[in-house]
Protein backbone atom coordinates (compact mmCIF):
# COMPACT_ATOMS: atom_id res chain seq x y z
CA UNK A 1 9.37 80.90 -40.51
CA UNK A 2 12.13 81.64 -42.57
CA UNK A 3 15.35 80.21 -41.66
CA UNK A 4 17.69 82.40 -43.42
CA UNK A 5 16.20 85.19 -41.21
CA UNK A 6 17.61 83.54 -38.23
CA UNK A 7 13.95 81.72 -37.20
CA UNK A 8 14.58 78.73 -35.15
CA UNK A 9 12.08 75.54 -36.62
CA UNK A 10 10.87 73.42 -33.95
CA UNK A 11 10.92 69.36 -34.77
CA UNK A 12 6.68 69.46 -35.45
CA UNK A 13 6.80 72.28 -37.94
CA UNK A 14 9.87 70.66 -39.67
CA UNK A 15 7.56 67.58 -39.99
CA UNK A 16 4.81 69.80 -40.67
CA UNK A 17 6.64 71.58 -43.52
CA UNK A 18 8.29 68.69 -44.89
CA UNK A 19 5.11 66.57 -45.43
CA UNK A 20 3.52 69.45 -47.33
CA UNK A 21 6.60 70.08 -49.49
CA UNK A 22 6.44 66.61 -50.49
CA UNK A 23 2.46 66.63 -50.48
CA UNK A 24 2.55 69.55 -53.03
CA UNK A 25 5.49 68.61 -55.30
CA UNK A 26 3.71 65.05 -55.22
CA UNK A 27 0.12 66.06 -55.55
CA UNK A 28 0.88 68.10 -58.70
CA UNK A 29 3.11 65.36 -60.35
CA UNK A 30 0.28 62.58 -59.59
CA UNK A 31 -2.68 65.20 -61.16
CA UNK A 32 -0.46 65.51 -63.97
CA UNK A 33 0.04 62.13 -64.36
CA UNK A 34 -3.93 61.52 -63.88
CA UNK A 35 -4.34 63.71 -66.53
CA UNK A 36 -1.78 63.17 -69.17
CA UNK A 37 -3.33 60.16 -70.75
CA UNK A 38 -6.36 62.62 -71.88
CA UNK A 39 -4.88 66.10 -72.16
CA UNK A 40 -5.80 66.55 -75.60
CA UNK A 41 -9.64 64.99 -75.23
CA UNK A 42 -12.80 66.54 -74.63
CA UNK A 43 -15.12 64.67 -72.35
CA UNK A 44 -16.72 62.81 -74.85
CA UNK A 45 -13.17 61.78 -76.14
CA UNK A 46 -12.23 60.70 -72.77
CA UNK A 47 -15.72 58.60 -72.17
CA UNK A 48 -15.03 56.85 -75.25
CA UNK A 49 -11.43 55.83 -74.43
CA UNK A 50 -11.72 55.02 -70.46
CA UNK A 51 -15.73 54.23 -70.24
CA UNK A 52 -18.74 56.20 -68.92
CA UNK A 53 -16.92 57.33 -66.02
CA UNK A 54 -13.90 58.75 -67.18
CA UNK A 55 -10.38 58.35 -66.07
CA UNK A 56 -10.95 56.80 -62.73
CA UNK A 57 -7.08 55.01 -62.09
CA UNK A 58 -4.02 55.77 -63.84
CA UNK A 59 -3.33 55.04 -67.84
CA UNK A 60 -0.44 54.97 -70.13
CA UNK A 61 0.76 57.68 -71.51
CA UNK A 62 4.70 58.09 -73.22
CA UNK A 63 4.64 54.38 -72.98
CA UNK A 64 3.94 54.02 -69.36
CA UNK A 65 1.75 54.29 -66.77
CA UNK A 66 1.69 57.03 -64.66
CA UNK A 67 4.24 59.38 -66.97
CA UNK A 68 4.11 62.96 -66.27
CA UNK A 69 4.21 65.75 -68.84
CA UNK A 70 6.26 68.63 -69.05
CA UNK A 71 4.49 70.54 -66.13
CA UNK A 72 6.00 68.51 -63.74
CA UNK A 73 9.32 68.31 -64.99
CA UNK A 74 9.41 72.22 -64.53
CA UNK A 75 7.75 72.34 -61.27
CA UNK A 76 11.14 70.44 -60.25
CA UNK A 77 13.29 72.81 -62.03
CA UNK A 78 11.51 75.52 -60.16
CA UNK A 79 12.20 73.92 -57.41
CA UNK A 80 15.94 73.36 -58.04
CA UNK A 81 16.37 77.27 -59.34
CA UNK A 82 14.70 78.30 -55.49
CA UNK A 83 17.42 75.89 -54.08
CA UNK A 84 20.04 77.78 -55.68
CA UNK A 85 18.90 81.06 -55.41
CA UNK A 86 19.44 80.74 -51.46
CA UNK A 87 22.83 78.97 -51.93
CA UNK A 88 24.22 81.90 -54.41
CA UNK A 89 22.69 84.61 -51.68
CA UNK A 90 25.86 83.67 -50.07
CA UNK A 91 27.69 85.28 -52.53
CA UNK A 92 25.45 88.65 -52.22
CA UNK A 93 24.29 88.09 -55.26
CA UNK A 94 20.39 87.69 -54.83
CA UNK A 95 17.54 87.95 -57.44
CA UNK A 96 15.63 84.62 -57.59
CA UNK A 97 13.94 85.60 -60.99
CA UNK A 98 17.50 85.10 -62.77
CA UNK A 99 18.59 82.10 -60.69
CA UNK A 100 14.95 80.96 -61.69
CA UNK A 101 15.37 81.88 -65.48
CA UNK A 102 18.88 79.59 -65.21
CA UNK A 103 17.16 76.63 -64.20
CA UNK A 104 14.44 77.18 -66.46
CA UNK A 105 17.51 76.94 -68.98
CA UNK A 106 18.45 73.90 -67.95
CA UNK A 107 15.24 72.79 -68.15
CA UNK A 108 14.85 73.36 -71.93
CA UNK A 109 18.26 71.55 -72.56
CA UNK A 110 16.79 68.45 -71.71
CA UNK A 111 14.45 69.02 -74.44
CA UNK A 112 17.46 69.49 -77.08
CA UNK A 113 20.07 67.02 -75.91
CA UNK A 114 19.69 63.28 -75.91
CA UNK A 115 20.94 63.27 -72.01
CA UNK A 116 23.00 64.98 -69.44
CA UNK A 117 26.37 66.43 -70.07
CA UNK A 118 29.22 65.91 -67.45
CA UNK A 119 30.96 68.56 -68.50
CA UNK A 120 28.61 71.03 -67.20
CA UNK A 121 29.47 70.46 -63.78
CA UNK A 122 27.40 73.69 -62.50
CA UNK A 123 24.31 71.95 -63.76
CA UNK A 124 23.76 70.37 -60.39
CA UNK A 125 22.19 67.12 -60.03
CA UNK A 126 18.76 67.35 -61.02
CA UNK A 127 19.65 68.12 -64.47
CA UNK A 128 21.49 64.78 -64.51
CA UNK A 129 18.59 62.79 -63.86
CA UNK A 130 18.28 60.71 -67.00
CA UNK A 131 14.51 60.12 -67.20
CA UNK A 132 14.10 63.99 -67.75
CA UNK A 133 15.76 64.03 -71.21
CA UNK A 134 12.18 63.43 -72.62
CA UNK A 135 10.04 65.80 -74.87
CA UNK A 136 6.54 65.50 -73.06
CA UNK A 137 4.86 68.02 -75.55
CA UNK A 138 5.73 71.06 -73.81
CA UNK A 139 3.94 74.26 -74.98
CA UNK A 140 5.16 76.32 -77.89
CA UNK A 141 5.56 79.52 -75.58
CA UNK A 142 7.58 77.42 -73.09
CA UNK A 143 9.81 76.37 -76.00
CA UNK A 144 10.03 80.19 -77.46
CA UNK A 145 10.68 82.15 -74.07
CA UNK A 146 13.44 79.66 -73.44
CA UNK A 147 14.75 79.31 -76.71
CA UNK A 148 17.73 81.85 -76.19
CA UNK A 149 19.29 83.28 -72.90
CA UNK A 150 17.70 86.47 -72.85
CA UNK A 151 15.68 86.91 -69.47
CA UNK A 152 11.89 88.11 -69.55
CA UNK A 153 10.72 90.74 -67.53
CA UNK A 154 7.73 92.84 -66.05
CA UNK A 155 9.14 95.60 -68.67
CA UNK A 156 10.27 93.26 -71.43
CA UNK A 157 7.98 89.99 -70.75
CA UNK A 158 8.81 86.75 -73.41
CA UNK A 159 5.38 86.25 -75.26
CA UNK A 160 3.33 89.27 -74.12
CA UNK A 161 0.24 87.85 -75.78
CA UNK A 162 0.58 84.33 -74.10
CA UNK A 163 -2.19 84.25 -71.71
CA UNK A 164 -2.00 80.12 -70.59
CA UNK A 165 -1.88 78.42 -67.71
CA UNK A 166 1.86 76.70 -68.09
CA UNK A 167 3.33 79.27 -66.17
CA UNK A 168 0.89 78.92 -63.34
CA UNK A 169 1.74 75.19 -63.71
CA UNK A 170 5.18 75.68 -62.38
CA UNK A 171 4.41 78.01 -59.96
CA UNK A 172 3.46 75.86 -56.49
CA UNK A 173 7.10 76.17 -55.57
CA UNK A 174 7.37 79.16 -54.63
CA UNK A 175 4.43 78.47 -51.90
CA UNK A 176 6.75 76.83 -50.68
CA UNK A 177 8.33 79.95 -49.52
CA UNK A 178 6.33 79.78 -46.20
CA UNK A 179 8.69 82.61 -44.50
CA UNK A 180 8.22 84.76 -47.52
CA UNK A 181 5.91 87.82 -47.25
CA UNK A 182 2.43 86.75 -49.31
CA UNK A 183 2.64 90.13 -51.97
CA UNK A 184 6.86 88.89 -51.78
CA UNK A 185 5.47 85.40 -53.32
CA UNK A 186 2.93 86.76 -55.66
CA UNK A 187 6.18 89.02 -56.85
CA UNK A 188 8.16 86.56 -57.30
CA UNK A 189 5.70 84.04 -59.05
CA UNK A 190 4.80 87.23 -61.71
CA UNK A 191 8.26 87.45 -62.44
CA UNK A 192 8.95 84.46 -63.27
CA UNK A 193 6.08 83.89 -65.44
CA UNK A 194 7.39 86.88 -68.03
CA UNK A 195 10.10 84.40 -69.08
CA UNK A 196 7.89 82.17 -71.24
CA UNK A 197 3.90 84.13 -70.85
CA UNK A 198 4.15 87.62 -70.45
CA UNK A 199 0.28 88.35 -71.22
CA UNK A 200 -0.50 90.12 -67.22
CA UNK A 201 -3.64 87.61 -67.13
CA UNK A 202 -0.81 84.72 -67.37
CA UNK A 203 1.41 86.23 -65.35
CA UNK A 204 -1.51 87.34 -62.54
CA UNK A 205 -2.57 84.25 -62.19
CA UNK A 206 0.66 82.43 -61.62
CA UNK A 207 1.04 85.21 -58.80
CA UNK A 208 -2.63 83.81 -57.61
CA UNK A 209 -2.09 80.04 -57.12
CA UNK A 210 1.45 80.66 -55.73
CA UNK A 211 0.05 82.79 -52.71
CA UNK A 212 -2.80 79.84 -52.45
CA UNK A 213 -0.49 77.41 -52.28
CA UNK A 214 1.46 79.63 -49.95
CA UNK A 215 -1.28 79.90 -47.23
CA UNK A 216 -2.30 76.73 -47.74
CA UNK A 217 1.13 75.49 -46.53
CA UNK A 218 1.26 77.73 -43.10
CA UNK A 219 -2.43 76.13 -42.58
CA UNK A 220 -4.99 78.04 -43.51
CA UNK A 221 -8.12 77.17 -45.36
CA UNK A 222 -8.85 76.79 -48.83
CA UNK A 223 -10.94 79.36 -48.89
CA UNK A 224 -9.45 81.99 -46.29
CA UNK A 225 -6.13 81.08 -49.17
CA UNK A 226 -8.27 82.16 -52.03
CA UNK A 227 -9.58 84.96 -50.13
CA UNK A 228 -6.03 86.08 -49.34
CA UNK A 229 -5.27 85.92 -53.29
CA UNK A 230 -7.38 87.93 -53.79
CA UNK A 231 -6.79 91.04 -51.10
CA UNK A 232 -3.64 90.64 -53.30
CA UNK A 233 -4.43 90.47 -56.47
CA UNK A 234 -6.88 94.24 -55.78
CA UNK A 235 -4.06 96.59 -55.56
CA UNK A 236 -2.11 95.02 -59.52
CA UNK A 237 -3.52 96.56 -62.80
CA UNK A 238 -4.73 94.14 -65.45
CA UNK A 239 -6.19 91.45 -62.02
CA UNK A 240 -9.91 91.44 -62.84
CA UNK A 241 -10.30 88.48 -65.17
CA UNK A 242 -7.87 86.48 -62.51
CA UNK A 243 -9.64 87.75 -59.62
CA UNK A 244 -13.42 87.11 -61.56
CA UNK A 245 -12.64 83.84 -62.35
CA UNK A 246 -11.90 82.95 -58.28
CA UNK A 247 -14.84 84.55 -57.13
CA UNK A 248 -16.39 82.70 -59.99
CA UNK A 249 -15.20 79.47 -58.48
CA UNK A 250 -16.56 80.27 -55.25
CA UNK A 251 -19.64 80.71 -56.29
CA UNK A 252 -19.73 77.42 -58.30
CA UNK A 253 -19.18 75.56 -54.68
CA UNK A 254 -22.11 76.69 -53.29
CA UNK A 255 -24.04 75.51 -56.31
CA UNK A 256 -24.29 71.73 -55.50
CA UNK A 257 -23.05 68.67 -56.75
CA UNK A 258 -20.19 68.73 -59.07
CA UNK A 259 -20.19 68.14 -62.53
CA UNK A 260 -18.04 67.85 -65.58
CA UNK A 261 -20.01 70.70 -66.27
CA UNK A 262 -19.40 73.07 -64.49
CA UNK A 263 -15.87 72.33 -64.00
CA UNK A 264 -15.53 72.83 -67.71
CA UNK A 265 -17.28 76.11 -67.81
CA UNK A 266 -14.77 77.36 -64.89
CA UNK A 267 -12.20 76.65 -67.23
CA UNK A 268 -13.55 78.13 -69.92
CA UNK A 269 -11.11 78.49 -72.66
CA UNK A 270 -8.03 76.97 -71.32
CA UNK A 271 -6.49 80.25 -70.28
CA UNK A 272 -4.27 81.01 -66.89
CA UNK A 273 -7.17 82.54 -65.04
CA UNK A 274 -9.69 80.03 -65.96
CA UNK A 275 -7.54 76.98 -65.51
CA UNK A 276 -6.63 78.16 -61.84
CA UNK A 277 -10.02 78.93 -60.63
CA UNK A 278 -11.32 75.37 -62.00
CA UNK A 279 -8.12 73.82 -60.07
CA UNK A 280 -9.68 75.74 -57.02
CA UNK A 281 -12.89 74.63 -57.49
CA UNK A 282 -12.01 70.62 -57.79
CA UNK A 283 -9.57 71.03 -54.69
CA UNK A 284 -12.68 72.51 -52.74
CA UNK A 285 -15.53 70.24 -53.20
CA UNK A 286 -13.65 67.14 -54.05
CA UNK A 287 -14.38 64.32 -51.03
CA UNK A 288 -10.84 63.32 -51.10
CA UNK A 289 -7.77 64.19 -52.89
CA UNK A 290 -8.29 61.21 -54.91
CA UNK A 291 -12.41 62.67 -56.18
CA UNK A 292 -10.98 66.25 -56.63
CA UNK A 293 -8.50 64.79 -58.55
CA UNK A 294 -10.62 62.89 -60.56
CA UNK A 295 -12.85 66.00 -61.42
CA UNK A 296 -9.81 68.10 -62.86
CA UNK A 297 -9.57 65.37 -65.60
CA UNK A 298 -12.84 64.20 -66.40
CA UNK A 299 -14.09 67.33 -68.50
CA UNK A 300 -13.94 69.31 -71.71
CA UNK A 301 -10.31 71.28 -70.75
CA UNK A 302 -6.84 71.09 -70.29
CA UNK A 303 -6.86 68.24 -67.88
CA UNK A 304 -3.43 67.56 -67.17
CA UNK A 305 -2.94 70.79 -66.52
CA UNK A 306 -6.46 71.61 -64.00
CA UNK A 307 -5.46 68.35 -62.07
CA UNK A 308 -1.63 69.49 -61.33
CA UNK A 309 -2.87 72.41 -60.36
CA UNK A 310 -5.26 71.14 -58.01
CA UNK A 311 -3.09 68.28 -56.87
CA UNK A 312 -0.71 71.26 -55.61
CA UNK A 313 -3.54 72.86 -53.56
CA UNK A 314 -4.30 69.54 -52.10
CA UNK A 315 -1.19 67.96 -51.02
CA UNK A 316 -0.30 71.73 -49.74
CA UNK A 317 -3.72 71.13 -48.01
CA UNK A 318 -3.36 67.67 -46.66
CA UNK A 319 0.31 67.08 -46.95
CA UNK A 320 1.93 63.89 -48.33
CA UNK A 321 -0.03 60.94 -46.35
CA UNK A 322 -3.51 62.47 -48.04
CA UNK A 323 -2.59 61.34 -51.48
CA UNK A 324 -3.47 57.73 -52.77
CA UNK A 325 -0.93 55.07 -52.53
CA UNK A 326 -1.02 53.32 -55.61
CA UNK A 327 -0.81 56.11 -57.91
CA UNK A 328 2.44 57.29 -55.92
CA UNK A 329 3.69 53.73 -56.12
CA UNK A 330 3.19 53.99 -59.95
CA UNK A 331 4.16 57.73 -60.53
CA UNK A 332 7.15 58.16 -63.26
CA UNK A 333 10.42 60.22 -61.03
CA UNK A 334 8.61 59.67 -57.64
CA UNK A 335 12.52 58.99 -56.39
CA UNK A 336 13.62 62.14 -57.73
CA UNK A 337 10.36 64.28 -56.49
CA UNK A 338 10.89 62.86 -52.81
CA UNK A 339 14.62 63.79 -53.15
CA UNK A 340 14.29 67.34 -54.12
CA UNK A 341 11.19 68.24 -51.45
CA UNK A 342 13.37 66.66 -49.06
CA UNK A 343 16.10 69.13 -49.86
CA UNK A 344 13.94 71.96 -50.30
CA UNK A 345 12.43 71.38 -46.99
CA UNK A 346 16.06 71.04 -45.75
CA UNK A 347 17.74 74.25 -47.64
CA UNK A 348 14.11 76.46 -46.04
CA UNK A 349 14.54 75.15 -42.27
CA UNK A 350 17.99 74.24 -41.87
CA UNK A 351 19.83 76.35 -44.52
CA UNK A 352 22.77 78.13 -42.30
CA UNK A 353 23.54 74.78 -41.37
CA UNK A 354 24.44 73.80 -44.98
CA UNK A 355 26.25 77.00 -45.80
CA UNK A 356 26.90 80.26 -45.31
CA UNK A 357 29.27 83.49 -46.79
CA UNK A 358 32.20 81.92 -44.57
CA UNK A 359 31.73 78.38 -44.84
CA UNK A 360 29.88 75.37 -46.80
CA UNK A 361 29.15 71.56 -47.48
CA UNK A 362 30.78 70.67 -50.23
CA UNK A 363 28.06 67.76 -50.37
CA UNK A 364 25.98 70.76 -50.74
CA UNK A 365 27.44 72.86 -53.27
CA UNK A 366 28.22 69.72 -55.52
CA UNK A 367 24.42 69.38 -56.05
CA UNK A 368 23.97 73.01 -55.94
CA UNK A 369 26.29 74.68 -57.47
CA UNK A 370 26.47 78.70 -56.25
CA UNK A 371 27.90 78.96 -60.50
């Protein structure tokens, strides 16, 4: 279903794709949100703070309640760099990694200016949302690969020891991509992970939950998604510890009740591979979104990180009506989230209609700038 290969979208499937855009741009920012308020605890550390049950409900965090961290204000910049990529294809000039790296760019100006600059009118409009001119302790590698203009690659990767899970954090976006190819996806996400964590575990598993996410949003399974991952992962050097730690959480699923447990000993160590495969594991045997959830904070890792990553799987599973209310109603940028899905999910299924080599909004190309 790709529009920009000419695919007509039928009203259902644009309803369809739209509510899981949303879902999984919404799903990750209300995990991360879940789990801000505790991302530097262990279990015990959270117990003490929120009671014998954990974080069960939203908590303040940067001052608020329900403030995301840094994951999700990348996950929109990803967002707005895929945007733009299609807009500038008009041009013939097409690689997604660098129109990617760009907004990434923009992305780490809002961590060095005070606000938005209306001189740079090729920023677009996402990078003049106010609210995003906020430090929400962003990882050192983030901060490194993006700390100059040069562009990491599969030959010249930013950080080639950085092994974490940020750039997987980022990565549900290009799911999104639901005419895409799956190994096209995987590609894609691997790319753009050498900007800031060019370790191939890192990397790998960024490639991983971006094909999940992917099948998740043409409708398959959770499982039959994982199981696609990893057909994919097989054929790249350097996959075992990504593809171990999936099969891994498979295996945990069939092993009874959940616990903080054994979510903690999926995530091991806080690296990429371990991180994803204990997001699988909370999106699979959580009841609801809002359980599953609830185990990707409540144990001894990174949980702001484990519950935006499993908020992505879910609202790519369920779409936007499956996630809880209240914690939407209280979720920091929820205008600007429901914004930018909407124009993803617009640019993806209605594209040609916006612009094309001949022709263009100018509506259009004032918030996306082919610059």
């Amino acid at each position: 279903m790709d529009a920009t290969a000419g695919t007509v979208w039928g009203r259902a499937e644009q309803q369809d794709f739209r509510s899981r855009v949303r879902g999984t741009l919404l799903g990750a920012a209300v995990g991360d949100a879940l789990g801000a308020p505790v991302a530097r605890l262990d279990l015990d550390g959270i117990r003490a703070a929120h009671g014998p049950e954990g974080v069960v409900d939203l908590a303040p965090a940067y001052g608020r309640r329900g403030a995301v961290t840094h994951l999700t204000q990348l996950t929109l910049f990803s967002v707005d760099g895929l945007i733009r990529a299609q807009v500038r294809r008009d041009t013939g000039a097409w690689h997604p990694p660098t129109d990617l790296h760009r907004a990434y760019l923009r992305w780490a100006a809002t961590q060095r200016d005070w606000g938005p600059d209306e001189r740079r009118a090729d920023d677009g409009w996402l990078a003049r949302e106010e609210w995003l001119y906020a430090r929400r302790d962003p990882a050192r590698a983030l901060l490194l690969g993006l700390g100059d203009a040069t562009m990491g690659t599969l030959e010249a990767p930013k950080n080639p020891g950085e092994a974490g899970g940020e750039a997987a954090g980022r990565s549900a976006p290009f799911g999104l991509l639901v005419g895409w190819e799956p190994q096209l996806v995987v590609q894609l996400a691997v790319e753009c992970a050498t900007h800031t964590h060019g370790h191939p575990t890192g990397c790998l598993a960024a490639g991983a939950y971006a094909v999940i996410v992917h099948t998740l949003a043409r409708g398959d399974s959770l499982d039959g998604a994982v199981q696609r991952a990893l057909a994919l992962l097989a054929a790249r050097p350097g996959h075992q510890p990504v593809s171990e730690a999936l099969q891994q959480a498979l295996g945990a699923v069939r092993q009874g009740v959940p616990t903080p447990d054994r979510v903690a000993a999926l995530a091991g160590g806080g690296t990429a591979d371990r991180v994803v495969a204990a997001a699988v594991y909370c999106a699979m045997v959580g009841e609801d979104v809002r359980h599953g959830l609830r185990l990707a904070v409540n144990h001894d890792g990174p949980s702001a990180l484990t519950a935006s990553l499993a908020g992505g799987l879910l609202g790519a599973l369920h779409g936007e009506t499956a996630l809880p209310p209240a914690w939407l109603a209280a979720l920091e940028g929820r205008p600007t989230i429901l914004e930018l899905a909407d124009d993803f999910a617009m640019e993806m299924t209605q594209g040609p209609a916006l612009h094309t080599p001949a022709a263009a909004s100018p509506a259009w190309l004032a918030r996306y700038p082919r610059a």
